[in-house]
N, C-alpha and C. Protein backbone atom coordinates (compact mmCIF):
# COMPACT_ATOMS: atom_id res chain seq x y z
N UNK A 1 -24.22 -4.76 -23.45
CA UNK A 1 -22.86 -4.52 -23.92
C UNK A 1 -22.39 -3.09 -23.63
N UNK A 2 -23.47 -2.44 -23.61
CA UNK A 2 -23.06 -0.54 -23.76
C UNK A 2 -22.69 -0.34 -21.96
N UNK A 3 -23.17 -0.73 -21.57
CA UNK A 3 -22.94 -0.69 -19.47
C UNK A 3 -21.53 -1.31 -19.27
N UNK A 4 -21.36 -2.75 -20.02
CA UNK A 4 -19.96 -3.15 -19.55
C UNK A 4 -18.59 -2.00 -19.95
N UNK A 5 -19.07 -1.72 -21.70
CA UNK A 5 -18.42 -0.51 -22.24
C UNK A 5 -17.99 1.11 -21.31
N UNK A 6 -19.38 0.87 -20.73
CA UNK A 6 -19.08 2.05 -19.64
C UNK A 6 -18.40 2.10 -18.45
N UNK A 7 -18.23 0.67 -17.92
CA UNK A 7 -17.53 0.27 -16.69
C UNK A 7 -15.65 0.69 -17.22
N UNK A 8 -15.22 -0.29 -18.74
CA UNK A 8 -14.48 -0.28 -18.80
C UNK A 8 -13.67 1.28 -19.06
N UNK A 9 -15.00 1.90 -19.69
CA UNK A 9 -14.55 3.48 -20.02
C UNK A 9 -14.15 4.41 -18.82
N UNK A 10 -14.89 3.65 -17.77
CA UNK A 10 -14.84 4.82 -16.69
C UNK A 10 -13.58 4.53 -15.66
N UNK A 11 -12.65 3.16 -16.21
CA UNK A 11 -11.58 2.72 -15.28
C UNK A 11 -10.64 3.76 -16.26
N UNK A 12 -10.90 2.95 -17.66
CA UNK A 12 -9.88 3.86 -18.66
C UNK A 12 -9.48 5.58 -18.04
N UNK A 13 -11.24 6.44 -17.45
CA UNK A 13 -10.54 7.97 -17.75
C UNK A 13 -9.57 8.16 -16.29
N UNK A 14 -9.72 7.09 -15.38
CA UNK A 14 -9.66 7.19 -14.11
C UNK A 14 -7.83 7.03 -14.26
N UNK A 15 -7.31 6.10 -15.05
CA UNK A 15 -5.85 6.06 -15.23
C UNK A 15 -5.45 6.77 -15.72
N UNK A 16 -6.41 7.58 -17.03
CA UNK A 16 -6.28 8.69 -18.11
C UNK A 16 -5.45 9.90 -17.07
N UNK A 17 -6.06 10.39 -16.16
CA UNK A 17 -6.33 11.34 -15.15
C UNK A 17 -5.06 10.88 -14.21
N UNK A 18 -4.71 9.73 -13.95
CA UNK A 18 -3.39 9.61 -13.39
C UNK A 18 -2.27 9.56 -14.25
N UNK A 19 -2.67 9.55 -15.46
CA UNK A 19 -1.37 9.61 -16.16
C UNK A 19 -1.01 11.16 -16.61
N UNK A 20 -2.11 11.94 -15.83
CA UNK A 20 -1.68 13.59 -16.63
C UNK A 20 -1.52 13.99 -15.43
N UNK A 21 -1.22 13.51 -14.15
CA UNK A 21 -1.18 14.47 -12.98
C UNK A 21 0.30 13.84 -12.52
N UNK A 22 1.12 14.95 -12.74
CA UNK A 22 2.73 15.33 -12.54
C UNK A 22 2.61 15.07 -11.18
N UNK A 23 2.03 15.65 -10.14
CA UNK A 23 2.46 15.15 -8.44
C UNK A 23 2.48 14.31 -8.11
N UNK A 24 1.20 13.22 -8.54
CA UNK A 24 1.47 11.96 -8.23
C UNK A 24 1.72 10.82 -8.58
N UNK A 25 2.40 11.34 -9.81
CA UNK A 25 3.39 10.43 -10.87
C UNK A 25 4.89 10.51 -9.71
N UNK A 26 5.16 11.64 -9.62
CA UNK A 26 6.46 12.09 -8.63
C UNK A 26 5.95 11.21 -7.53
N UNK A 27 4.67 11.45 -6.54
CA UNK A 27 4.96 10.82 -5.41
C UNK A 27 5.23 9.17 -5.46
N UNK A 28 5.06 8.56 -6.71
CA UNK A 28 5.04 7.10 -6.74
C UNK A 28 6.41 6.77 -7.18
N UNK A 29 6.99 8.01 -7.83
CA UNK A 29 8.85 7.85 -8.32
C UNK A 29 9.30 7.84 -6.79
N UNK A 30 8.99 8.59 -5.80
CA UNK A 30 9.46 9.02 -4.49
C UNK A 30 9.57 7.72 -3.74
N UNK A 31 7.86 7.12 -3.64
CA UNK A 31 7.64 5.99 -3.59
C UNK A 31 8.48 4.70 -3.62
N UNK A 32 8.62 4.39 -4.92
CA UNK A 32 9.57 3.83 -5.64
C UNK A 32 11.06 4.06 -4.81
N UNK A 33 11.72 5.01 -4.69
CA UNK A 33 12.97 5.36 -4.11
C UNK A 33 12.78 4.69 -2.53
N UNK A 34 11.67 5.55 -1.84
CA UNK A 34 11.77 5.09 -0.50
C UNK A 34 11.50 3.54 -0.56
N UNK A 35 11.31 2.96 -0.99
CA UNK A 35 10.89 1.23 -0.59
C UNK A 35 12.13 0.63 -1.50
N UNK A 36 12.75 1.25 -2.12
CA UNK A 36 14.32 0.40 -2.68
C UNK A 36 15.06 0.58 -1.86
N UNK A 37 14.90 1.99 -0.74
CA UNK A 37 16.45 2.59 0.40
C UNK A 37 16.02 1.55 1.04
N UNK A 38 14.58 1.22 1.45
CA UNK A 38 14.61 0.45 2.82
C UNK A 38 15.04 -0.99 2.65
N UNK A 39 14.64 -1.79 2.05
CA UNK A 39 15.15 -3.06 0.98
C UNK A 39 16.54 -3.02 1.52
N UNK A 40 17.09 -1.81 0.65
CA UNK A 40 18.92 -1.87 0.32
C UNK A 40 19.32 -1.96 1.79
N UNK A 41 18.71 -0.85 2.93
CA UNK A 41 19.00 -1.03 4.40
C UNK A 41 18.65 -2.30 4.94
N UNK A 42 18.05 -3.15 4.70
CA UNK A 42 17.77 -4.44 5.26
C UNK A 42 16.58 -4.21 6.38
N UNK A 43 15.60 -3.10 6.19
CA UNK A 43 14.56 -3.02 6.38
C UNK A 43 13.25 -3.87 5.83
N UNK A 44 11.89 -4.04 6.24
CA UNK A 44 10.61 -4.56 5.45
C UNK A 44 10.00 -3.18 5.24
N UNK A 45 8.98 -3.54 4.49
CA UNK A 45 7.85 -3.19 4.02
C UNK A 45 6.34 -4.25 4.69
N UNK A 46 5.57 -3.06 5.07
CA UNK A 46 4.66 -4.08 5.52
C UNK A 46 2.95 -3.80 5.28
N UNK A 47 1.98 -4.03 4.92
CA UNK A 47 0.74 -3.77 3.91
C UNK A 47 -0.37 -4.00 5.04
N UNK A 48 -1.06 -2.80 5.48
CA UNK A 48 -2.37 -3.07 6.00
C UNK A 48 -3.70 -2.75 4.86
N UNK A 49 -5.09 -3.29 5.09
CA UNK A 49 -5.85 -2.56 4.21
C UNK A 49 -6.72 -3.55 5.01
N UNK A 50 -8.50 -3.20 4.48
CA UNK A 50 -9.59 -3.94 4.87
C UNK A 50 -10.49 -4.47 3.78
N UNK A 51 -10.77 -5.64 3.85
CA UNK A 51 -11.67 -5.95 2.78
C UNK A 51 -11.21 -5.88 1.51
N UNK A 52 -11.74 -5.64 0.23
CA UNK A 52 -10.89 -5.51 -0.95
C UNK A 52 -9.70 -5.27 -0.53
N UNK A 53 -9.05 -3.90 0.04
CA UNK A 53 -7.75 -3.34 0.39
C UNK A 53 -6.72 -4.33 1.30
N UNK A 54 -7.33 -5.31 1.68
CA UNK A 54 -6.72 -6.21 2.57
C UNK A 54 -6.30 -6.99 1.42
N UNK A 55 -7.20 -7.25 0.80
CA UNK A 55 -6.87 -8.83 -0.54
C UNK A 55 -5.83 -7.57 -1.61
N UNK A 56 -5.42 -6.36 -1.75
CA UNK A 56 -5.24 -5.74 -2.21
C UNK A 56 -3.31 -5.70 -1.88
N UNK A 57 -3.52 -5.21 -0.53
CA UNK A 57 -2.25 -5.41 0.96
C UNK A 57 -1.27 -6.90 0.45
N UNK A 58 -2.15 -8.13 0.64
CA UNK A 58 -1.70 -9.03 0.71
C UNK A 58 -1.14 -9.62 -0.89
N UNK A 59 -1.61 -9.13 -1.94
CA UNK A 59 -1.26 -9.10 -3.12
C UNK A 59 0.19 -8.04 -3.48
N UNK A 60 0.15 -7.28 -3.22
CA UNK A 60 1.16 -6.39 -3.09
C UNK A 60 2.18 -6.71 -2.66
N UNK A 61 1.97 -7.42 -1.35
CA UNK A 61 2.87 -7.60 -0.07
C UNK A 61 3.93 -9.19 -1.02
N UNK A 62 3.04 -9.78 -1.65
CA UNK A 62 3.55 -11.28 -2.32
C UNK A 62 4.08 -11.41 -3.21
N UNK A 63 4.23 -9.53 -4.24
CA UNK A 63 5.17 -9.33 -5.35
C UNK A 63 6.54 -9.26 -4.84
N UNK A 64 6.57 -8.67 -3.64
CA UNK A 64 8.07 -8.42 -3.17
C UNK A 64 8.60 -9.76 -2.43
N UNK A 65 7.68 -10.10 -1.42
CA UNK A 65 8.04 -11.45 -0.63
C UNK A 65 8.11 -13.03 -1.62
N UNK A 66 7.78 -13.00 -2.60
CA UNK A 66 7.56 -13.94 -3.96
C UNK A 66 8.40 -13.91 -5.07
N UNK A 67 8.03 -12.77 -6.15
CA UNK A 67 8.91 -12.06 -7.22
C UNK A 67 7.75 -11.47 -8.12
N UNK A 68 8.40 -10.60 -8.82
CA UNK A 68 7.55 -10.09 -9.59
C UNK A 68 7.99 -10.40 -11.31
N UNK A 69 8.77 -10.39 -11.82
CA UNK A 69 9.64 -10.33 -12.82
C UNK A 69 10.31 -11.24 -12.71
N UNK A 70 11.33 -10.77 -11.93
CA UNK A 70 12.25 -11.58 -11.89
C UNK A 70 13.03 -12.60 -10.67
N UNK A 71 13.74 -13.87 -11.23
CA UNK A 71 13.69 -14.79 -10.34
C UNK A 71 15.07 -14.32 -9.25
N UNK A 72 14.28 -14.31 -8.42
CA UNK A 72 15.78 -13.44 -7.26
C UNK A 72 15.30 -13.68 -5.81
N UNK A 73 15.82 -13.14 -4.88
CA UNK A 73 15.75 -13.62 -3.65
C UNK A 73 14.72 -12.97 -3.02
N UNK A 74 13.78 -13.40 -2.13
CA UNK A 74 12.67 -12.82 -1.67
C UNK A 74 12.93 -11.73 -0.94
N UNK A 75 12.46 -10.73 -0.93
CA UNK A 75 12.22 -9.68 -0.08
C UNK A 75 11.12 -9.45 1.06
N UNK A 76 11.47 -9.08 2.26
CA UNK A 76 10.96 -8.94 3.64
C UNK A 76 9.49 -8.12 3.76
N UNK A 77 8.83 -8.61 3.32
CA UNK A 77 7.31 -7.90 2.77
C UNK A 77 6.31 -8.53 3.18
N UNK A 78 5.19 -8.19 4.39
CA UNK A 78 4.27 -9.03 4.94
C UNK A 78 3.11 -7.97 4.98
N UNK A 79 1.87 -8.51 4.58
CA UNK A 79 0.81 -8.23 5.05
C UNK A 79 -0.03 -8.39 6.08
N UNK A 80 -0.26 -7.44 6.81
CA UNK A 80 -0.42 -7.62 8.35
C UNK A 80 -1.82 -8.53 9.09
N UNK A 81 -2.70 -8.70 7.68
CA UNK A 81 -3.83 -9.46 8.39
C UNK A 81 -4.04 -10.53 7.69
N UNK A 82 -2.92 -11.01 8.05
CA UNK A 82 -2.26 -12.79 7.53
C UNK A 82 -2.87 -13.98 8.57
N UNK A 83 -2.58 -13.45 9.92
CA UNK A 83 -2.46 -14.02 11.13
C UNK A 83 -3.67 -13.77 11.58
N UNK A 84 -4.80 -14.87 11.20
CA UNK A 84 -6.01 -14.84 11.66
C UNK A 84 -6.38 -14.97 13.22
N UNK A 85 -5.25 -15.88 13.84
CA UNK A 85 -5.62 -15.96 15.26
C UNK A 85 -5.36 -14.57 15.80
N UNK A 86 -3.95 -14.14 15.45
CA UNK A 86 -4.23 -12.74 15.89
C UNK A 86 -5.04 -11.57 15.86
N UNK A 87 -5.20 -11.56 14.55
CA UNK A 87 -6.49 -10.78 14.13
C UNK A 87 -7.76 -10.67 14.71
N UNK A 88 -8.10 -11.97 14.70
CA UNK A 88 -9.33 -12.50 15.67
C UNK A 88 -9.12 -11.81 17.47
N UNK A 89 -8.19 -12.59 17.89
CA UNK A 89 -7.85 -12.15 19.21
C UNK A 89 -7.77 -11.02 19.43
N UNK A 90 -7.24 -9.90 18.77
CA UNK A 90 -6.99 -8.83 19.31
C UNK A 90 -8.32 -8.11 18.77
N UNK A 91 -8.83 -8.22 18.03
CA UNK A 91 -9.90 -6.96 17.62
C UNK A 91 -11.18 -8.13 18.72
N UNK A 92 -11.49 -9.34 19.54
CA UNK A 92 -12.01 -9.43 20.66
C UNK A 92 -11.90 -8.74 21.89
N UNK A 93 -10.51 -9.17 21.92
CA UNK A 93 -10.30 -8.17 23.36
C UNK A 93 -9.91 -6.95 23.85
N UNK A 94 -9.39 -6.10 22.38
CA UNK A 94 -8.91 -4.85 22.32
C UNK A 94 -9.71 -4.32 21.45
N UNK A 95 -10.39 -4.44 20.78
CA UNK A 95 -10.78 -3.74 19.00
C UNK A 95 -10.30 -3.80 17.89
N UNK A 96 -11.19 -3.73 17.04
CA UNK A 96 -10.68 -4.02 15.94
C UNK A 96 -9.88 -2.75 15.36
N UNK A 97 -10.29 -1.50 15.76
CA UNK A 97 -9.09 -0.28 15.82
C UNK A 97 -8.01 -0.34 15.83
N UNK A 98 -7.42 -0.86 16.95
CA UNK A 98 -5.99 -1.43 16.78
C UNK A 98 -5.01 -2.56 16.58
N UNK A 99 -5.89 -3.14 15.83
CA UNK A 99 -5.39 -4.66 15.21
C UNK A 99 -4.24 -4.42 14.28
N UNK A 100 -4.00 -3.49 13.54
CA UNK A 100 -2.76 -3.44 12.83
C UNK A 100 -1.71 -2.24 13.95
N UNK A 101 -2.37 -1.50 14.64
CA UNK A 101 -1.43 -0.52 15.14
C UNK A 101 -0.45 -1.33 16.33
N UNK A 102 -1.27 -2.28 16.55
CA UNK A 102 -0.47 -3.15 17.94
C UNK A 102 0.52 -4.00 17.19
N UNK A 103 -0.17 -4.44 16.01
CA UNK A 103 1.34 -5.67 15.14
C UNK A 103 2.34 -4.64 15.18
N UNK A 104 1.99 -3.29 14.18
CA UNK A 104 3.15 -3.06 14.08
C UNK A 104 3.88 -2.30 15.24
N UNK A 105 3.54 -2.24 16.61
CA UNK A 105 4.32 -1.92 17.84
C UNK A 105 5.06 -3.16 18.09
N UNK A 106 4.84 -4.64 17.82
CA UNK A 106 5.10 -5.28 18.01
C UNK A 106 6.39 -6.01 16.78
N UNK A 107 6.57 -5.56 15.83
CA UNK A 107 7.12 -6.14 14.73
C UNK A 107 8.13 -4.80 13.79
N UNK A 108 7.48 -3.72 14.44
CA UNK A 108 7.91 -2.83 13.12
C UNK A 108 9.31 -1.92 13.61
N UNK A 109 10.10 -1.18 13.28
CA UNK A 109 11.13 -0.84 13.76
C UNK A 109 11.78 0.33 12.38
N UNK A 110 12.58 1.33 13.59
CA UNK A 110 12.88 2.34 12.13
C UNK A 110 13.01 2.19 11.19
N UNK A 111 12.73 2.51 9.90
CA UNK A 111 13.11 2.24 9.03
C UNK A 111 12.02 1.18 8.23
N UNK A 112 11.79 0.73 8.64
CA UNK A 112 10.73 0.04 7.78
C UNK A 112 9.70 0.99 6.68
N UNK A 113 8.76 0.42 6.42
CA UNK A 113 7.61 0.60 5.13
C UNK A 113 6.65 0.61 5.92
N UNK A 114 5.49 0.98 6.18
CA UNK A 114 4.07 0.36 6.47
C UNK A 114 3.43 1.54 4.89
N UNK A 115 3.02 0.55 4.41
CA UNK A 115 1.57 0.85 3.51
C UNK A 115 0.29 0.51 3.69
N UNK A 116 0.10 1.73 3.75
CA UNK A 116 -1.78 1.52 4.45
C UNK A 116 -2.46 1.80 2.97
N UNK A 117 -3.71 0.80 3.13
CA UNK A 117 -4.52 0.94 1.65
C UNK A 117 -6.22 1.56 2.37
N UNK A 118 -6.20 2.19 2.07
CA UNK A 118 -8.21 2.46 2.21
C UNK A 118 -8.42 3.68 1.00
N UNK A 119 -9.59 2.95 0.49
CA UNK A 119 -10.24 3.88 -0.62
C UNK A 119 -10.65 5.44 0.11
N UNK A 120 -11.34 5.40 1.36
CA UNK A 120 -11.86 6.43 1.93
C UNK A 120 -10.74 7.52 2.48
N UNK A 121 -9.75 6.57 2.99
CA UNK A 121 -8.82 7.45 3.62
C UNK A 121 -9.21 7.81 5.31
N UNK A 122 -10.14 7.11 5.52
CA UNK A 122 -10.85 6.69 7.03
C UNK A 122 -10.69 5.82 8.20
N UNK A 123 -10.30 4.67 7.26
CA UNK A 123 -10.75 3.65 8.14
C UNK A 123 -9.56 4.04 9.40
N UNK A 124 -10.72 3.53 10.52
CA UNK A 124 -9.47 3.97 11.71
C UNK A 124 -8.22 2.84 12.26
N UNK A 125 -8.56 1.76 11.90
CA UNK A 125 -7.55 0.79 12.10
C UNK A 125 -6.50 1.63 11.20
N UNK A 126 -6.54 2.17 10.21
CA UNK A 126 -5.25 2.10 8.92
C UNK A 126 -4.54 3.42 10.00
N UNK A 127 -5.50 4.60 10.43
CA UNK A 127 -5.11 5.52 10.32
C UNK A 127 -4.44 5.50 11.73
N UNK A 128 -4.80 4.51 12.86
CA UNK A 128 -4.08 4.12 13.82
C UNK A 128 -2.66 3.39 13.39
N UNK A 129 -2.26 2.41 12.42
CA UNK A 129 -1.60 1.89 12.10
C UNK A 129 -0.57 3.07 10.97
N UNK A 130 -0.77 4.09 10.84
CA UNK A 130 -0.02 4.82 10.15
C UNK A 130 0.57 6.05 11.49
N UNK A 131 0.00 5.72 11.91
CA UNK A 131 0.45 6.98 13.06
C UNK A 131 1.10 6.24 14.16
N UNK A 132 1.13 5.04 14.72
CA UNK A 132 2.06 4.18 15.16
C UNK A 132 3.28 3.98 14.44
N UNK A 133 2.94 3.81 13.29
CA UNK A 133 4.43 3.20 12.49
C UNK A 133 4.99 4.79 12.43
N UNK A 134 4.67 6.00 12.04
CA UNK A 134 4.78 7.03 12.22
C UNK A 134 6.16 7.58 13.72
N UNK A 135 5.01 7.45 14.79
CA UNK A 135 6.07 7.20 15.94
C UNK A 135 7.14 6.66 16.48
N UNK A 136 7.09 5.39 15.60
CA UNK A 136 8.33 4.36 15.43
C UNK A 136 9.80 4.85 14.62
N UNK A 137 9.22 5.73 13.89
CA UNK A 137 9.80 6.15 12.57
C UNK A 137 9.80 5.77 11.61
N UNK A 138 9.05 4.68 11.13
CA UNK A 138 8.72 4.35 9.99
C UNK A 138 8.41 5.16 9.04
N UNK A 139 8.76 4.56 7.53
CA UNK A 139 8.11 5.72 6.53
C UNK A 139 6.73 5.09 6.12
N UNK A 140 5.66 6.39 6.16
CA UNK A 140 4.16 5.79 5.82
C UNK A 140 4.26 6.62 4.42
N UNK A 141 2.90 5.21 3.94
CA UNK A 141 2.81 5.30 2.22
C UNK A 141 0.75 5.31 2.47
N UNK A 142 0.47 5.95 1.98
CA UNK A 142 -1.35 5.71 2.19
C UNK A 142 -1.45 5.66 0.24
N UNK A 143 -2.27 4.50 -0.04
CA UNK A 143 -3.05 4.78 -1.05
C UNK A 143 -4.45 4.74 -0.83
N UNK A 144 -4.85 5.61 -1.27
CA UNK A 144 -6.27 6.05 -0.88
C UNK A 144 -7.05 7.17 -2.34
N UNK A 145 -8.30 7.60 -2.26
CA UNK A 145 -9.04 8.21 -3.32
C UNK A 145 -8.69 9.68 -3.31
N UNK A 146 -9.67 10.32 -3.77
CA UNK A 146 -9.21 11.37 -4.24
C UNK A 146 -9.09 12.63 -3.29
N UNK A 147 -9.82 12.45 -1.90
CA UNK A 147 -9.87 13.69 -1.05
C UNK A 147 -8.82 13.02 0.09
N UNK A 148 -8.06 12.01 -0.18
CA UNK A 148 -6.92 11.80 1.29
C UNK A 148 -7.58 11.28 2.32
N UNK A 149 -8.96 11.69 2.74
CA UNK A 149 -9.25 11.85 4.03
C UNK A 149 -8.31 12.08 4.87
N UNK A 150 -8.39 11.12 6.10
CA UNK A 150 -8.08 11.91 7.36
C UNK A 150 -6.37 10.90 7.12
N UNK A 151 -6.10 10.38 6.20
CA UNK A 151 -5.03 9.64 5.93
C UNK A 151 -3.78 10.83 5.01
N UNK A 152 -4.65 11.68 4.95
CA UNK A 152 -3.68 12.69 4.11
C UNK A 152 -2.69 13.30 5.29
N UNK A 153 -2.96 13.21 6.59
CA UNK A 153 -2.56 13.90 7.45
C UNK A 153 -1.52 12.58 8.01
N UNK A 154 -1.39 12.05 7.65
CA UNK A 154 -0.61 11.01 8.57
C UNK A 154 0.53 10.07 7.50
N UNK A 155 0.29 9.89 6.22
CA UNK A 155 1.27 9.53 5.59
C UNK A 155 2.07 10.43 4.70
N UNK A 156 3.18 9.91 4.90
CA UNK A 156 4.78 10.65 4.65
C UNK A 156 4.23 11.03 3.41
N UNK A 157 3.87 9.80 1.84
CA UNK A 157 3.73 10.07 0.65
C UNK A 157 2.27 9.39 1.19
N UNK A 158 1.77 10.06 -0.29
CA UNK A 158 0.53 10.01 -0.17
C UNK A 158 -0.07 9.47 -1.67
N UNK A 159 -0.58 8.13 -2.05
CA UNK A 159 -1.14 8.20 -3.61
C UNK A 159 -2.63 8.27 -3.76
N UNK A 160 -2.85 9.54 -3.80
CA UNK A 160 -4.64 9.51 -3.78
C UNK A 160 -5.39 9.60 -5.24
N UNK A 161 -5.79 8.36 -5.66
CA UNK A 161 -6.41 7.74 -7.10
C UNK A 161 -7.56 9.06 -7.48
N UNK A 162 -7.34 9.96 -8.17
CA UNK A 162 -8.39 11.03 -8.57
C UNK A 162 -9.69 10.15 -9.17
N UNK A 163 -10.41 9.84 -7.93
CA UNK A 163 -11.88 9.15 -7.83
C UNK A 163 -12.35 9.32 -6.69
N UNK A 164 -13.60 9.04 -6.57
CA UNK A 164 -14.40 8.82 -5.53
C UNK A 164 -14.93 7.16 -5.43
N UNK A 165 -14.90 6.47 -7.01
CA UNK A 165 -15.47 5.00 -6.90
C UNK A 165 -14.74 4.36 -6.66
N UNK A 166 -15.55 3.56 -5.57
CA UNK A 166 -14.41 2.20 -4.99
C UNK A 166 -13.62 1.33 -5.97
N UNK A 167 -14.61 0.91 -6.91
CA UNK A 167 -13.54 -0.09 -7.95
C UNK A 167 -12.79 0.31 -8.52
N UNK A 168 -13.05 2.02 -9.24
CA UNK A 168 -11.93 2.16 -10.17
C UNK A 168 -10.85 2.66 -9.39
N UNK A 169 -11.18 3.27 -7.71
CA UNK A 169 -9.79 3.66 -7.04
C UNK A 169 -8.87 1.62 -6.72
N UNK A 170 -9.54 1.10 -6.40
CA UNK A 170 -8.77 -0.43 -6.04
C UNK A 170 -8.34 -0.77 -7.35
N UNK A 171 -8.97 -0.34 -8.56
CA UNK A 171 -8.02 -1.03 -9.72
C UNK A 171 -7.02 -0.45 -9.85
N UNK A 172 -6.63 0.92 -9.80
CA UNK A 172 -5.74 2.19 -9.46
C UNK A 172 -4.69 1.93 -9.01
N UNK A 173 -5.15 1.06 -7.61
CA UNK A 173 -4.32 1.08 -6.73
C UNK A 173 -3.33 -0.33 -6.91
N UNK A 174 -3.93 -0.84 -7.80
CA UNK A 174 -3.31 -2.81 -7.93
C UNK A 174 -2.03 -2.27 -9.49
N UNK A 175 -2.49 -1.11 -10.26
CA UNK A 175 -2.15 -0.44 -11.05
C UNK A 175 -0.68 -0.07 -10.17
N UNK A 176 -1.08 0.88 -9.77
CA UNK A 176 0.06 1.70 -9.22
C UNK A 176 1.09 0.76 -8.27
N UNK A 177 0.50 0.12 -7.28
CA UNK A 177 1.37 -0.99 -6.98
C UNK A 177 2.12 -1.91 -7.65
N UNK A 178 1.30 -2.22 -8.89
CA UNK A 178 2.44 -3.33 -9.79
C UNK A 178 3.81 -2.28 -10.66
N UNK A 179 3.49 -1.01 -10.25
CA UNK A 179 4.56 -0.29 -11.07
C UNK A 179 5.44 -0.19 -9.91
N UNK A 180 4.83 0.09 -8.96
CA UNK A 180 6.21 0.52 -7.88
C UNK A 180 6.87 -0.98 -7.57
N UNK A 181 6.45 -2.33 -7.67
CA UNK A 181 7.28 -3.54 -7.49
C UNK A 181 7.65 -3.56 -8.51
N UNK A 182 7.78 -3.31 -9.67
CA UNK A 182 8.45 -3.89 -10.85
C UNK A 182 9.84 -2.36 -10.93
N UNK A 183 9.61 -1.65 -10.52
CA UNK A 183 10.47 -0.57 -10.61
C UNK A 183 11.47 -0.52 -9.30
N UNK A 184 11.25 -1.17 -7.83
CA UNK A 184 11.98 -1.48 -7.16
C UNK A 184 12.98 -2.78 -7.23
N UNK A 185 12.16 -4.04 -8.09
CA UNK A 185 12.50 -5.30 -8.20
C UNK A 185 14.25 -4.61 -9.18
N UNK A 186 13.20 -3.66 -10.21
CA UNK A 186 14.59 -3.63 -11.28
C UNK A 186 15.70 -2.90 -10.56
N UNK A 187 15.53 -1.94 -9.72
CA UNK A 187 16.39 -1.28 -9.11
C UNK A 187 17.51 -2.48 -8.14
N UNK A 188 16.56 -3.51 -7.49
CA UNK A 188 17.90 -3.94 -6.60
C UNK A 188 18.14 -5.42 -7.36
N UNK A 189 17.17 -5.58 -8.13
CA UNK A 189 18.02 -6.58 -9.01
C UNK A 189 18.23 -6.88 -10.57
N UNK A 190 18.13 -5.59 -10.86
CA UNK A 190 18.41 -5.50 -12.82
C UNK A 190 19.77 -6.36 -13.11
N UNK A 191 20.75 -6.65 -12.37
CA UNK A 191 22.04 -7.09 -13.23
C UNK A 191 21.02 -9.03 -13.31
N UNK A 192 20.38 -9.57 -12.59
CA UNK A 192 19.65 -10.58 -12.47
C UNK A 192 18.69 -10.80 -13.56
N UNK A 193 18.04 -9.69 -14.59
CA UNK A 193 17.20 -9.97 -15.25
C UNK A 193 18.06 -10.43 -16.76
């Protein structure tokens, strides 16, 4: 009982610690703003991540394209490693490196969202796929742990979960994501609720 106690204690100080740090309370208000302009412009939003962060991506991606709250019209929100044939195909014959950086050469356009998820702030598919959408002009969003990695250098906003552990940064991050859809949902459709 005292170990589970400790699991739950150690998610508890991990939100504790995001709820006392002013910058990246702001960068998720910022957050929040940039993914309602793009919405209101008739732009997407679009979610890479790997493994947990992928099931993470695609959860995220299904509050906006689905609803979250409230019953209203879907919003243009896809997670990029949906498309298994593609997925498959391209990380065969090209790598798996640029499996999200090629979708979004192929799909993404000013103005859009790309949110890249990795705990490490490493993985090189994300960090290829943030620096493509980057070039496009897209606005990049990285959630990632507590040192940025090499993802600190490449997204616009940045939400880095003050941790180093994988679970309590992915619970963090399912955290922080359900605030920024429920705070965009209300923004473009509060007269609806």
């Amino acid at each position: 009982m005292q170990a589970i106690r400790n699991i739950i204690n150690s998610s508890i100080n991990v939100k504790k610690a995001i709820l006392e740090d002013e910058h990246l309370l702001g960068v998720v208000d910022e957050v929040v703003t940039a993914i309602t302009e793009a919405f209101r412009s008739g732009n997407k939003v679009l979610f890479c991540g790997n493994g947990g962060s992928a099931a993470d991506a695609q959860h995220l991606s299904a509050e906006f394209s689905g609803r979250f709250y409230t019953d209203r019209n879907p919003l243009p929100s896809e997670a990029l490693h949906c498309n298994t044939s593609y997925l498959t195909a391209v990380a065969n014959d090209y790598g798996y490196d640029i499996v999200y950086s090629r979708m979004i050469k192929g799909m993404g356009k000013p103005g859009d969202v790309l949110v890249g998820l990795s705990t490490s702030g490493n993985s090189v598919n994300i960090l290829n796929a943030l620096q493509q959408a980057s070039d496009m002009g897209m606005t990049t969003i990285g959630f990632t742990g507590a040192s940025g990695g090499k993802m600190k250098a490449l997204a616009r906003y940045l939400i880095n979960i003050p941790s180093d552990d994988t679970p309590r940064i992915q619970e963090s991050h399912i955290m922080i994501g359900h605030i920024i859809c429920q705070m965009v949902e209300e923004n473009l459709f509060a007269s609806n609720s």
